[in-house]
C-alpha atoms as a PDB file:
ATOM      1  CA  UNK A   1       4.343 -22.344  18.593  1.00  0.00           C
ATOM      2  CA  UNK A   2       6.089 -22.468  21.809  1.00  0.00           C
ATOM      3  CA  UNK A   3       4.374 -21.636  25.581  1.00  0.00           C
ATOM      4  CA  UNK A   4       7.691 -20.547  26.610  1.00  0.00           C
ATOM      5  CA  UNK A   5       7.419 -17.303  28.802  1.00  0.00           C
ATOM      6  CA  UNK A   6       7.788 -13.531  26.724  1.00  0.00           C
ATOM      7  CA  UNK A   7      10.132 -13.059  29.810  1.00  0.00           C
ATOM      8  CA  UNK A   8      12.370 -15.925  29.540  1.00  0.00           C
ATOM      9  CA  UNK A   9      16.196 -14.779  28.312  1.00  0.00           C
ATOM     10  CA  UNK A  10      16.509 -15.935  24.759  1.00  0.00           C
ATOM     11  CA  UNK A  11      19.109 -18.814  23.896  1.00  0.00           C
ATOM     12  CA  UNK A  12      19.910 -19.631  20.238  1.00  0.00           C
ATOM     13  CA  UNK A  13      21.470 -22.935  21.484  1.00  0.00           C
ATOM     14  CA  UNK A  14      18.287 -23.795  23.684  1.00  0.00           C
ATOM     15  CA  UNK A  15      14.991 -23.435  21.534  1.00  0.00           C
ATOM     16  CA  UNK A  16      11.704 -23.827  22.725  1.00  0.00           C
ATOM     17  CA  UNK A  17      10.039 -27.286  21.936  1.00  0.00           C
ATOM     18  CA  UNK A  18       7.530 -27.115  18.882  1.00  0.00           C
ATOM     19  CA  UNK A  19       6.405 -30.585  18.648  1.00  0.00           C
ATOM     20  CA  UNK A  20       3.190 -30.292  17.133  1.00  0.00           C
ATOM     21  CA  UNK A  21       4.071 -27.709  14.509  1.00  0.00           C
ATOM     22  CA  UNK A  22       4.596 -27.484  11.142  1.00  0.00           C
ATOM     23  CA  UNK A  23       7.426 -25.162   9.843  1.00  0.00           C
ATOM     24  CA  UNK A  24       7.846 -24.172   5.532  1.00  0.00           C
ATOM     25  CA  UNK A  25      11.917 -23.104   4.687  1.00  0.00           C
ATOM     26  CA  UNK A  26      12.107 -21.843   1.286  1.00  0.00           C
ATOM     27  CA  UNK A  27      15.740 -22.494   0.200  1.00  0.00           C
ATOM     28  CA  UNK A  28      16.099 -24.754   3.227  1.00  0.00           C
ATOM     29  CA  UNK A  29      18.519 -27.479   1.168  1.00  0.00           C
ATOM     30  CA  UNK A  30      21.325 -24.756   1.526  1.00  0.00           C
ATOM     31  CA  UNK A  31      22.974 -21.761   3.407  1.00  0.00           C
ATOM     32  CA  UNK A  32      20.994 -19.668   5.783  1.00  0.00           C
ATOM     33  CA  UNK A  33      17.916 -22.085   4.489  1.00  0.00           C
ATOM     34  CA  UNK A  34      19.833 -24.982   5.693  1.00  0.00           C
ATOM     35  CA  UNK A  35      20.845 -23.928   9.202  1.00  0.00           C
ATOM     36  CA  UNK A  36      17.128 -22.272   9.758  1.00  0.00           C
ATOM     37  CA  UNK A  37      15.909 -25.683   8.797  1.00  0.00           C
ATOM     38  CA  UNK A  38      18.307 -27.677  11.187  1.00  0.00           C
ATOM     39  CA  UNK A  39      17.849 -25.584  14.154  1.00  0.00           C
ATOM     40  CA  UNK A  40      13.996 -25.887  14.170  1.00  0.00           C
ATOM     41  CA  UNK A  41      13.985 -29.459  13.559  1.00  0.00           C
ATOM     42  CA  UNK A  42      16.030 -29.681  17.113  1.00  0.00           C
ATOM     43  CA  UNK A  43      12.590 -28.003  18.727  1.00  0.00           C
ATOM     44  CA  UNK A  44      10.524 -31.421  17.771  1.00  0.00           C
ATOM     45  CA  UNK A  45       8.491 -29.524  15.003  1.00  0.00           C
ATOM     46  CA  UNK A  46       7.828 -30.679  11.457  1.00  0.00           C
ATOM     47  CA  UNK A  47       9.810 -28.788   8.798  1.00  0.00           C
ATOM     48  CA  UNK A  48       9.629 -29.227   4.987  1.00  0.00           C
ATOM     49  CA  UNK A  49      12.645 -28.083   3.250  1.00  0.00           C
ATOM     50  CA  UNK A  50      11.051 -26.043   0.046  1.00  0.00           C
ATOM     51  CA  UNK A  51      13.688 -27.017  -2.535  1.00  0.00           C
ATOM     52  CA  UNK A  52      13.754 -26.360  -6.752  1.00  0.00           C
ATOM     53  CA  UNK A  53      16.030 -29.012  -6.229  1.00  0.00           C
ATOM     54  CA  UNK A  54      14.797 -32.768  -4.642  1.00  0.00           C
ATOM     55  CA  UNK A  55      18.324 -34.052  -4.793  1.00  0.00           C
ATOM     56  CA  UNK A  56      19.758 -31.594  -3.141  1.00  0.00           C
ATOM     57  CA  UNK A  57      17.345 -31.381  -0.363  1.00  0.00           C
ATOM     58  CA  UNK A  58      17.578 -34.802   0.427  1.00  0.00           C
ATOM     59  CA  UNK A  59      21.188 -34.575   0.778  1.00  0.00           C
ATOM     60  CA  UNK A  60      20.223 -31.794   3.056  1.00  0.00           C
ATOM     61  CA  UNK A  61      17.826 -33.676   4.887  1.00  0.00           C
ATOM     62  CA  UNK A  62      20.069 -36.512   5.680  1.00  0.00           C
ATOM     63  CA  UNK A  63      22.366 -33.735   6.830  1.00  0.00           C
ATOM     64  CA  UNK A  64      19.975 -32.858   9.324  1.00  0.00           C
ATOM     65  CA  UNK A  65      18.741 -36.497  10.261  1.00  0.00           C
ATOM     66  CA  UNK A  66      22.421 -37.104  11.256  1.00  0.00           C
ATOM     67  CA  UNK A  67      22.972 -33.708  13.514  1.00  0.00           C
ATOM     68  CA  UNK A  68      18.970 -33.829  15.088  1.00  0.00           C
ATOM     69  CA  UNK A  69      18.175 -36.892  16.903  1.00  0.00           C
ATOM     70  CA  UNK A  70      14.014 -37.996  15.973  1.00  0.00           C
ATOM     71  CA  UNK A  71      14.320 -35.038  13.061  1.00  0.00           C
ATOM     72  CA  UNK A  72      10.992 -34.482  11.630  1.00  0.00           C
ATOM     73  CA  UNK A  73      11.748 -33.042   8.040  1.00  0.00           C
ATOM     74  CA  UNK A  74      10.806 -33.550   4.596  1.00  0.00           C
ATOM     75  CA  UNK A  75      11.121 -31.840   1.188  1.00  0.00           C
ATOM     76  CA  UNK A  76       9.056 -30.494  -1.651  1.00  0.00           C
ATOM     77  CA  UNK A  77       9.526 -29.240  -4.903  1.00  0.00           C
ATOM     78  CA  UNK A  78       9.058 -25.696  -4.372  1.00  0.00           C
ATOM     79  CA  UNK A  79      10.358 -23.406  -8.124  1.00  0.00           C
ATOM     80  CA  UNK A  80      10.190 -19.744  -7.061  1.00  0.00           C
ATOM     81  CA  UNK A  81      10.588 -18.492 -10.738  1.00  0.00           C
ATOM     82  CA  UNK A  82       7.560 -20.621 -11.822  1.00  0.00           C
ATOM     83  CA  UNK A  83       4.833 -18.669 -10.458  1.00  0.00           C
ATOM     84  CA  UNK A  84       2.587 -20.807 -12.078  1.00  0.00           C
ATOM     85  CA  UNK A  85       3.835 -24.171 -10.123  1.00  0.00           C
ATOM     86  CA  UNK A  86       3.252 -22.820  -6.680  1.00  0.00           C
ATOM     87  CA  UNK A  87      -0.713 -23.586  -6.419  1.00  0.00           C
ATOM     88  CA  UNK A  88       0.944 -27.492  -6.800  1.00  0.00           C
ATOM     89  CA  UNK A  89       3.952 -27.045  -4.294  1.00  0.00           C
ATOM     90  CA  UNK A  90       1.729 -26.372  -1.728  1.00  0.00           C
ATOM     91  CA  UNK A  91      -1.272 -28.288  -2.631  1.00  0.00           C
ATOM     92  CA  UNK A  92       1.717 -30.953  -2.426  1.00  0.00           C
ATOM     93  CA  UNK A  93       2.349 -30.195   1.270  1.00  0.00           C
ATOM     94  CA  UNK A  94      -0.951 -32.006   2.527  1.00  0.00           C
ATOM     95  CA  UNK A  95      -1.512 -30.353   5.784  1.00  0.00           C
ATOM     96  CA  UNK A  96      -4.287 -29.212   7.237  1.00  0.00           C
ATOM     97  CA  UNK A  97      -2.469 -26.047   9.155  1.00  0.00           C
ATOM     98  CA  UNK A  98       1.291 -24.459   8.682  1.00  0.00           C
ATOM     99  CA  UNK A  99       2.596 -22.380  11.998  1.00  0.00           C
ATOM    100  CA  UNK A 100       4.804 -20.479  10.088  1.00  0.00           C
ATOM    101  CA  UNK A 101       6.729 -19.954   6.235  1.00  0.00           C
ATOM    102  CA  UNK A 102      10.676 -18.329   6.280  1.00  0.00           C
ATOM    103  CA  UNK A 103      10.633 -16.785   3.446  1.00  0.00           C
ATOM    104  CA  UNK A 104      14.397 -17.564   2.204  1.00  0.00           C
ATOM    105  CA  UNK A 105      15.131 -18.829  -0.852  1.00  0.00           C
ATOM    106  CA  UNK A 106      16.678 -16.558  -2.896  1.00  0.00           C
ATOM    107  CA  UNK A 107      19.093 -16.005  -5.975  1.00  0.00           C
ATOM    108  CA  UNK A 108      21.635 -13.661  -6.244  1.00  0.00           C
ATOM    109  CA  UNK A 109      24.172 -13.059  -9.455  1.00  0.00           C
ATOM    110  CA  UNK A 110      27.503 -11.545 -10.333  1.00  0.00           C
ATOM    111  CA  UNK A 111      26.797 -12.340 -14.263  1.00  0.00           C
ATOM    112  CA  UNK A 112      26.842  -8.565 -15.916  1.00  0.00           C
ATOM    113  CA  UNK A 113      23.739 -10.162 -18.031  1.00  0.00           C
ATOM    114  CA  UNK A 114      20.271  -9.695 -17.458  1.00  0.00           C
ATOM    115  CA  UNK A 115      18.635 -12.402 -16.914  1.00  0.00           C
ATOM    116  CA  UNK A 116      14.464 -13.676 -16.843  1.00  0.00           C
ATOM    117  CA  UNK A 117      12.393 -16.124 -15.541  1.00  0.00           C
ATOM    118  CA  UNK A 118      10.250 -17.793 -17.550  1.00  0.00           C
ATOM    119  CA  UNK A 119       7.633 -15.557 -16.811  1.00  0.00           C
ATOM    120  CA  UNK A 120       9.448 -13.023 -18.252  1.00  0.00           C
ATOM    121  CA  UNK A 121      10.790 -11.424 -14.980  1.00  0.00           C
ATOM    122  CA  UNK A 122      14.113  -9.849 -14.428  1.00  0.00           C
ATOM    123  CA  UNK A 123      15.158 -13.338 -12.150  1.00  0.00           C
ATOM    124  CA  UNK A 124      16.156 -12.125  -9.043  1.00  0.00           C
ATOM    125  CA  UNK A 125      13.208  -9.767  -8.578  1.00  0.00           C
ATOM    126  CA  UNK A 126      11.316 -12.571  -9.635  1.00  0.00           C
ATOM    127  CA  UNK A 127      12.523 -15.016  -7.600  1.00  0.00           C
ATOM    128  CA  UNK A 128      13.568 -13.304  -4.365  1.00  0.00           C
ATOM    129  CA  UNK A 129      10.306 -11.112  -4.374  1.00  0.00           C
ATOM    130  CA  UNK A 130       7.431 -11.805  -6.676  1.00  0.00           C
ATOM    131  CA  UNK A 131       7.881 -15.714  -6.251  1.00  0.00           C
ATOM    132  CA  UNK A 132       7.158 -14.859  -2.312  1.00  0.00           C
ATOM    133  CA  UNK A 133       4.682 -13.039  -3.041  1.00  0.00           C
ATOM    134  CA  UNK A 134       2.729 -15.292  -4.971  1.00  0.00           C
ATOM    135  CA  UNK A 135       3.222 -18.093  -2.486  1.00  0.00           C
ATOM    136  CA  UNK A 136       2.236 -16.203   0.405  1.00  0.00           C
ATOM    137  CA  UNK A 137      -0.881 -15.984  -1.642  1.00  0.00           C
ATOM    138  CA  UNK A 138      -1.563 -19.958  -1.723  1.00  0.00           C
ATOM    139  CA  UNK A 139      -0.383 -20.411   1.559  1.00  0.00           C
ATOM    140  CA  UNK A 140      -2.635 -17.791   3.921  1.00  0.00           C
ATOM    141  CA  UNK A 141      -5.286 -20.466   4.184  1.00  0.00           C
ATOM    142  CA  UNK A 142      -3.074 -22.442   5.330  1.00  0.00           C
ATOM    143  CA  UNK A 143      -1.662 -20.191   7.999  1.00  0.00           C
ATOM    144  CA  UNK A 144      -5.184 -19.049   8.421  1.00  0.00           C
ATOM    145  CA  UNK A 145      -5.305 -22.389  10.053  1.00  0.00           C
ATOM    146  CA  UNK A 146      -3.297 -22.620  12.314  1.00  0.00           C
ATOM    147  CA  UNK A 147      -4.103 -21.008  16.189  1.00  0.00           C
ATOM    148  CA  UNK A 148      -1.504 -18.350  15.402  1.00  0.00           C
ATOM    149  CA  UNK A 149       1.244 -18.245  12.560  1.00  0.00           C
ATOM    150  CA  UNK A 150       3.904 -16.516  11.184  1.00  0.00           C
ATOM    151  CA  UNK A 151       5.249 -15.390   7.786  1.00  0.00           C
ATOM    152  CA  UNK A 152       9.256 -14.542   8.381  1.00  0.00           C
ATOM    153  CA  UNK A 153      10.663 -12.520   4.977  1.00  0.00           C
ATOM    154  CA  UNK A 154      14.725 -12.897   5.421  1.00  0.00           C
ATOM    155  CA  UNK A 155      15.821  -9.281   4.159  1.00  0.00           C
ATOM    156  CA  UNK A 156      19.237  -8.535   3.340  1.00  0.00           C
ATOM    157  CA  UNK A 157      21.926  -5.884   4.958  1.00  0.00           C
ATOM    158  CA  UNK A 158      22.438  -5.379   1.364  1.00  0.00           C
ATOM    159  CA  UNK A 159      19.355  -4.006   1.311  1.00  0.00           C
ATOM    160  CA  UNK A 160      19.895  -0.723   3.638  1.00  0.00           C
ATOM    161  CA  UNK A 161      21.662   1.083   1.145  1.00  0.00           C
ATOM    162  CA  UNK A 162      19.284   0.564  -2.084  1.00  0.00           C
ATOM    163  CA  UNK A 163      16.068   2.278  -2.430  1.00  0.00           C
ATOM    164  CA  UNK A 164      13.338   0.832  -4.968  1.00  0.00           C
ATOM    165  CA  UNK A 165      12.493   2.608  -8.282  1.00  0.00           C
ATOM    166  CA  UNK A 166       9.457   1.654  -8.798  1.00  0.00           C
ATOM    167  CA  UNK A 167       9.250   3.229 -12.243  1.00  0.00           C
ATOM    168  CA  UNK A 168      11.815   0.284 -13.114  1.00  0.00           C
ATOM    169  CA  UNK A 169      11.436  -2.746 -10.612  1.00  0.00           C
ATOM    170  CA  UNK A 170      12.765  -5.237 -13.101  1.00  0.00           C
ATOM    171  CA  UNK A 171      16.104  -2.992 -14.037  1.00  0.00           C
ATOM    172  CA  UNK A 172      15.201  -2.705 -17.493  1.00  0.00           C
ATOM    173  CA  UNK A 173      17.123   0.612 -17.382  1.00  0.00           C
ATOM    174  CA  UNK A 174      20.259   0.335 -15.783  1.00  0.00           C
ATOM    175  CA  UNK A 175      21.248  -3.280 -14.629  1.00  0.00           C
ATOM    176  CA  UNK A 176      23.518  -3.792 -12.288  1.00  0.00           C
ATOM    177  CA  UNK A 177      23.546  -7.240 -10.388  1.00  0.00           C
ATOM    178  CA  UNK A 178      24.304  -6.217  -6.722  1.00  0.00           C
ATOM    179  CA  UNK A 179      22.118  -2.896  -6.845  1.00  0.00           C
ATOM    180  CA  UNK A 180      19.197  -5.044  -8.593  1.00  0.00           C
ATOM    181  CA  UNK A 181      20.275  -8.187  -5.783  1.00  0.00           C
ATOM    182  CA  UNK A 182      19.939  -5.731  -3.056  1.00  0.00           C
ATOM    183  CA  UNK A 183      16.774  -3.662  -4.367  1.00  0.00           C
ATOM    184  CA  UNK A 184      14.947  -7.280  -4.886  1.00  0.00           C
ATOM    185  CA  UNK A 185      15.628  -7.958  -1.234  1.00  0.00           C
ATOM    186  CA  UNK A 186      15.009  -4.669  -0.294  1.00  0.00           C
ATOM    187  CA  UNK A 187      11.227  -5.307  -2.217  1.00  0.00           C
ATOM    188  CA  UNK A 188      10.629  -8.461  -0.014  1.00  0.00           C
ATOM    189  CA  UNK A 189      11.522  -6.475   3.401  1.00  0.00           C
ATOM    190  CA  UNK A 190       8.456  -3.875   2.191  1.00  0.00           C
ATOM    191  CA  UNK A 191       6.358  -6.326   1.675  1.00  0.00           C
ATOM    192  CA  UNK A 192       7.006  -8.145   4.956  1.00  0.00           C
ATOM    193  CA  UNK A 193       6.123  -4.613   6.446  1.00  0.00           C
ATOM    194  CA  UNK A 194       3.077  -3.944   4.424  1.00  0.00           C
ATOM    195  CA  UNK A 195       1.517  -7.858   4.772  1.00  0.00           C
ATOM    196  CA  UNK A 196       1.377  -7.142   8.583  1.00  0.00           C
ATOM    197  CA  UNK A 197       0.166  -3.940   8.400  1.00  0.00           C
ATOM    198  CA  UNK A 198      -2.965  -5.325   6.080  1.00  0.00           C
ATOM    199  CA  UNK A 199      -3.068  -8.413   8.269  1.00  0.00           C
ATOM    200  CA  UNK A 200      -3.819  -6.094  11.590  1.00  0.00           C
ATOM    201  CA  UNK A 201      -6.440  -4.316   9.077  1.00  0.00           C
ATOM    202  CA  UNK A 202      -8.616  -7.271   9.383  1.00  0.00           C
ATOM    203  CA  UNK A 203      -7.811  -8.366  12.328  1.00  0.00           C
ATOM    204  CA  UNK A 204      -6.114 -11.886  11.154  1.00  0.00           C
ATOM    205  CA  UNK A 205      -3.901 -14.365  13.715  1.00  0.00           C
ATOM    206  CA  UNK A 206      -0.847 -14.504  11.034  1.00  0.00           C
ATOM    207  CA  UNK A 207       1.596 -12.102  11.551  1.00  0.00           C
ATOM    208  CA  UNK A 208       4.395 -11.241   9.287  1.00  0.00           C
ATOM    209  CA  UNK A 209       8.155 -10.358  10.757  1.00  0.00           C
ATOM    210  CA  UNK A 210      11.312  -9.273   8.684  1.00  0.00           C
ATOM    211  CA  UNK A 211      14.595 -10.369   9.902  1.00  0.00           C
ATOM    212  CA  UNK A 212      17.819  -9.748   8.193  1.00  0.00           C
ATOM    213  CA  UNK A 213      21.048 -12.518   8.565  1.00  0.00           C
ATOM    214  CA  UNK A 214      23.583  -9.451   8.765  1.00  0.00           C
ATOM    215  CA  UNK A 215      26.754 -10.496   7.721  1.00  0.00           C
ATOM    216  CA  UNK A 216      26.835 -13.771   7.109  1.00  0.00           C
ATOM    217  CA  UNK A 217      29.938 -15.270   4.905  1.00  0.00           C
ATOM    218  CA  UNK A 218      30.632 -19.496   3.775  1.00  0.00           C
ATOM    219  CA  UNK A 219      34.236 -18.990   5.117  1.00  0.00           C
ATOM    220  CA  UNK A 220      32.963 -19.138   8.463  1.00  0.00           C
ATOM    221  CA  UNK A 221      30.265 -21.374   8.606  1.00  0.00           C
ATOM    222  CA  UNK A 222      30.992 -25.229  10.159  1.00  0.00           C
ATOM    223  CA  UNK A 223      31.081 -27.430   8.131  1.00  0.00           C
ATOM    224  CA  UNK A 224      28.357 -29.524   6.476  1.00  0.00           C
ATOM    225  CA  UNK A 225      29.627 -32.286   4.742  1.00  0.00           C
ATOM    226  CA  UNK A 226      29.087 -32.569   1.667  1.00  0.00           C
ATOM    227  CA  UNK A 227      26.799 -29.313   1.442  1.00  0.00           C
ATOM    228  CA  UNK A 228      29.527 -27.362   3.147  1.00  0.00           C
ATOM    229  CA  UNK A 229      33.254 -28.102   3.688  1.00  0.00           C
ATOM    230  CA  UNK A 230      35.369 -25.231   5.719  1.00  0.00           C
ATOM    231  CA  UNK A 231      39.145 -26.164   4.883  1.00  0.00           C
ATOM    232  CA  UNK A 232      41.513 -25.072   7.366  1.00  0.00           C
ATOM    233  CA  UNK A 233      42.854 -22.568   5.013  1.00  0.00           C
ATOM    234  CA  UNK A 234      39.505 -20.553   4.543  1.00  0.00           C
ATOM    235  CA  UNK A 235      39.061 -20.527   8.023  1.00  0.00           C
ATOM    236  CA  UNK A 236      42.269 -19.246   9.120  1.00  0.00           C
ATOM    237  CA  UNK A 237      42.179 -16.447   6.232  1.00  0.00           C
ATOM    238  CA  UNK A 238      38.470 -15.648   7.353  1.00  0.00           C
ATOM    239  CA  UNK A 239      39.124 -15.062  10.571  1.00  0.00           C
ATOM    240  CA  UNK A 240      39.712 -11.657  10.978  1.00  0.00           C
ATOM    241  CA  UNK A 241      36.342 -11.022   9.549  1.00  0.00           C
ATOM    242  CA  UNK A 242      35.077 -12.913  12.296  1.00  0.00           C
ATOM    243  CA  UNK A 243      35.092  -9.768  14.473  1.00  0.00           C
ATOM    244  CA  UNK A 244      32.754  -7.908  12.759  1.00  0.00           C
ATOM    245  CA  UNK A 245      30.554 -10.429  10.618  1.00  0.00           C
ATOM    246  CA  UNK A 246      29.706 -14.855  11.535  1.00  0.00           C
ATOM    247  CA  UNK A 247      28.703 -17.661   9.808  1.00  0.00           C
ATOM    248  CA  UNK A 248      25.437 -18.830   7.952  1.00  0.00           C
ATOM    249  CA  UNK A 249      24.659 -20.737  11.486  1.00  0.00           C
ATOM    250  CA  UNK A 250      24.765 -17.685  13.303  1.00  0.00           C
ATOM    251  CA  UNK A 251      22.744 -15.481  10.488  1.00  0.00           C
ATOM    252  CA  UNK A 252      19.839 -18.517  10.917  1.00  0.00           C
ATOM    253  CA  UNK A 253      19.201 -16.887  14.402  1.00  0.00           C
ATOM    254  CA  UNK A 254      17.191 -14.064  13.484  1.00  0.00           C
ATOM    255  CA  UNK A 255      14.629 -16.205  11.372  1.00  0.00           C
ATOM    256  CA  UNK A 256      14.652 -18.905  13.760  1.00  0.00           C
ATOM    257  CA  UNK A 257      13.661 -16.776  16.314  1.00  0.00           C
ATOM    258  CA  UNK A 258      10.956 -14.889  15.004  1.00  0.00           C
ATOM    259  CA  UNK A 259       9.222 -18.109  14.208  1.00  0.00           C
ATOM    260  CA  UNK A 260       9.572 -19.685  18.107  1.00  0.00           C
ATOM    261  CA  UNK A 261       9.651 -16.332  19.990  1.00  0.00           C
ATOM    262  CA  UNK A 262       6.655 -15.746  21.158  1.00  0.00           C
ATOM    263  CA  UNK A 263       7.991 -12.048  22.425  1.00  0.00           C
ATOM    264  CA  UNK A 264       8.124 -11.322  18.685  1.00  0.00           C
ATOM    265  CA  UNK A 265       5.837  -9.656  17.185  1.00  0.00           C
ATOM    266  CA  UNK A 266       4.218  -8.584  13.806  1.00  0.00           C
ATOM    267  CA  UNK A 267       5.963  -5.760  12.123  1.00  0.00           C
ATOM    268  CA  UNK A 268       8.993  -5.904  14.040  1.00  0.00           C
ATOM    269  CA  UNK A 269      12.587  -5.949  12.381  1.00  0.00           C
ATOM    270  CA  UNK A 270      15.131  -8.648  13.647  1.00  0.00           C
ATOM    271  CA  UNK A 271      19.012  -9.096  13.286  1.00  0.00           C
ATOM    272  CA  UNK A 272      22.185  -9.497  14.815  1.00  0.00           C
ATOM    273  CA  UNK A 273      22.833  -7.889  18.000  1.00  0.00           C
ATOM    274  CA  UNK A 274      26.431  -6.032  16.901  1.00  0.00           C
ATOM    275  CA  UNK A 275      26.020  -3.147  14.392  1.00  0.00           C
ATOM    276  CA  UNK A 276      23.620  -5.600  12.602  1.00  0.00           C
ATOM    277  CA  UNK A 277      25.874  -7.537  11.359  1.00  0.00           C
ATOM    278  CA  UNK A 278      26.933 -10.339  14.391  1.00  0.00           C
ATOM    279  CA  UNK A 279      25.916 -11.605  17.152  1.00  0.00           C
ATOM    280  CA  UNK A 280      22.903 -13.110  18.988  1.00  0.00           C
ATOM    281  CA  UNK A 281      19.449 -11.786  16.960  1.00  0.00           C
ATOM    282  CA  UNK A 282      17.505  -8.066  18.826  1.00  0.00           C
ATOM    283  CA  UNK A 283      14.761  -6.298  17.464  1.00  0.00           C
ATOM    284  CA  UNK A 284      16.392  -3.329  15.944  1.00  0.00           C
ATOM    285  CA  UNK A 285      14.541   0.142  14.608  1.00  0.00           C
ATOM    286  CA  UNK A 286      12.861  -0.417  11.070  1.00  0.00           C
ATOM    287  CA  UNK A 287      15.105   1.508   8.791  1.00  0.00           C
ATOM    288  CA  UNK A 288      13.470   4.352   7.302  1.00  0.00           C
ATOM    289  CA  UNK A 289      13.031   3.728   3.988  1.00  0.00           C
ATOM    290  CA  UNK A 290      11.358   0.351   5.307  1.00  0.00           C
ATOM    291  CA  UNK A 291       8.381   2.363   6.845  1.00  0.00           C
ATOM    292  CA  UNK A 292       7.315   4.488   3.685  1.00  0.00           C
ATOM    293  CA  UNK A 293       3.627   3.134   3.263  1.00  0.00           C
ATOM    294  CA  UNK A 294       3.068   5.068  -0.168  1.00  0.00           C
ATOM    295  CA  UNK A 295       6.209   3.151  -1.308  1.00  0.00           C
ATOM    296  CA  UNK A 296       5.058  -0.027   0.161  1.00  0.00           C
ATOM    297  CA  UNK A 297       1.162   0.067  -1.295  1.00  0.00           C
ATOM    298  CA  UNK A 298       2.249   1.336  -4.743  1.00  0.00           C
ATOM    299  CA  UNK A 299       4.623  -1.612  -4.751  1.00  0.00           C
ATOM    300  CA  UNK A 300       2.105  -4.058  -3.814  1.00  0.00           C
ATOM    301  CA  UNK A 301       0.012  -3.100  -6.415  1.00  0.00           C
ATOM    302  CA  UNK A 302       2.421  -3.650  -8.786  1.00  0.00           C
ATOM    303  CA  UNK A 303       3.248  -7.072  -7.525  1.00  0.00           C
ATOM    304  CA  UNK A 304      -0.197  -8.105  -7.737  1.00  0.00           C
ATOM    305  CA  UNK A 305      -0.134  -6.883 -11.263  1.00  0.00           C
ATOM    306  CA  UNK A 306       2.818  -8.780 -12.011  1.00  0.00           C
ATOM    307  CA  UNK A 307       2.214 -12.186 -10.598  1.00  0.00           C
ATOM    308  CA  UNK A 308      -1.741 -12.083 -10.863  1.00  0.00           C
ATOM    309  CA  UNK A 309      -2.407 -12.947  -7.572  1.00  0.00           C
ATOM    310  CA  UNK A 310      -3.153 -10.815  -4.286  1.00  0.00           C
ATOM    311  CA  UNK A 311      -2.365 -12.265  -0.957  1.00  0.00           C
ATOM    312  CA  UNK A 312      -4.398  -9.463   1.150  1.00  0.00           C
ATOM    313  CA  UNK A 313      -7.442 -10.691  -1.133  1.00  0.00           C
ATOM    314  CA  UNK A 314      -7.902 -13.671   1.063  1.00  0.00           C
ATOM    315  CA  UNK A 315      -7.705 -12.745   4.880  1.00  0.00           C
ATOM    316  CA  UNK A 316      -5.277 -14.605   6.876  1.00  0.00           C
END
């Protein structure tokens, strides 16, 4: 990644160049996704935009063309919930090294219903965890590759408050669609946590970081016509949450900079500087619930169980 000096001060509006790397952003057509994807394309590197959706990441990539002079970016079809379809997504990426995956993409739902993939996975722990998961699997030889990588998990603040049953990881019991939202996010932080820890095990050059956007809300995000549109209205009604949360530009940071940082390090937790929630992105304490190994190993197991695949079974 970059050669920029550990001592340097960091600026989120002055990146490190990249040029000759290769960056994956799952989710990258929209949101946090989007504005990860932008701001690395500014540091010269090569991003592909991991989309479910091809339309909509090209409208995101011509987006991006438009904002980042030279922008190096491209898309592929990239289905979380198909767990059988990522082998091909990144078989379809046709590099020969990646420098670092933000794992972002992510659903989240207010419907009451439970719903599945087609796996027959409650969707959001599906998608926001196991779909990671799996990929990480296809993609380690591809980070393998590279002189040093990265995988970046983006967590959830949502996530601080939950704690994983792991008796009922697909809320069979008791569905509720922010808990389950928040305790599948929660389930991608752990295993951001425990994929380092087994990395360092055997010694690999990919290391895995967890960042977290804090409070990030559409209301105050700039515009990004026509994948975002802030009306004068939202803004002025948004903006006295503007003291204590930002916008999905700002909430990019953390990710962003635990993929060009090279003062990051495995294992570490990033996120905004103010009470976690604003702000330019720190290294903050893991929470505690975050550093529970038994937790974390008895969830991997049942990850691998569920999707079939184990990434720790091919060393990074």
């Amino acid at each position: 990644m970059s050669s920029a000096s550990s001592t340097s001060p960091w600026n989120v509006r002055r990146l490190p160049r990249a040029d000759s790397s290769v960056f994956l952003v799952t989710g990258g057509n929209a949101g946090i996704g989007y504005f990860v994807a932008e701001q690395l394309s500014a540091t010269g590197a090569t991003v592909v935009l991991g989309s479910r959706n091809l339309t909509k990441a090209e409208v995101a990539m011509a987006s991006i063309r438009a904002r980042v002079v030279g922008a190096r970016v491209r898309a592929v079809q990239l289905d979380l919930a198909d767990l059988s379809s990522l082998q091909t997504a990144v078989e379809s990426l046709e590099v020969e090294g990646l420098n670092a995956v933000v794992h972002n993409a992510g659903v989240a739902l207010d419907d009451p219903s439970r719903r599945e993939t087609g796996d027959g996975r409650e969707l959001m722990f599906g998608t926001n965890h196991l779909g990671h998961f799996a990929l990480t699997r296809w993609l380690m030889p591809l980070l393998a590759a590279a002189p040093t990588a990265r995988v970046v998990t983006v967590g959830s603040f949502a996530a601080k408050s939950e704690r994983l049953d792991l008796n009922d990881l697909q809320s069979w019991k008791d569905y509720q669609p922010k808990r389950t939202y928040g305790r599948s996010k929660l389930a991608q932080m752990v295993f951001g946590f425990e994929l380092d820890r087994r990395l360092r095990a055997v010694g690999s050059t990919v290391a895995s970081v967890v960042v977290h956007p804090g409070g990030a809300l559409d209301s105050l995000t700039p515009s990004r016509a026509p994948l975002h549109v802030q009306t004068t209205g939202a803004r002025l009604s948004a903006a006295p949450a503007a003291l204590l949360v930002q916008g999905k530009n700002a909430g990019a940071w953390p990710a962003v900079r635990a993929v060009l940082d090279p003062a990051v390090r495995g294992g570490q937790l990033w996120g905004p500087r103010v009470f976690g929630l604003r702000g330019e992105p720190r290294r903050e304490p893991a929470w505690n619930h975050l550093a529970d190994t038994a937790v974390a190993a008895r969830l991997w197991d049942a990850s691998c169980d569920l999707t079939g695949v184990d990434p720790g079974a091919i060393p990074g």
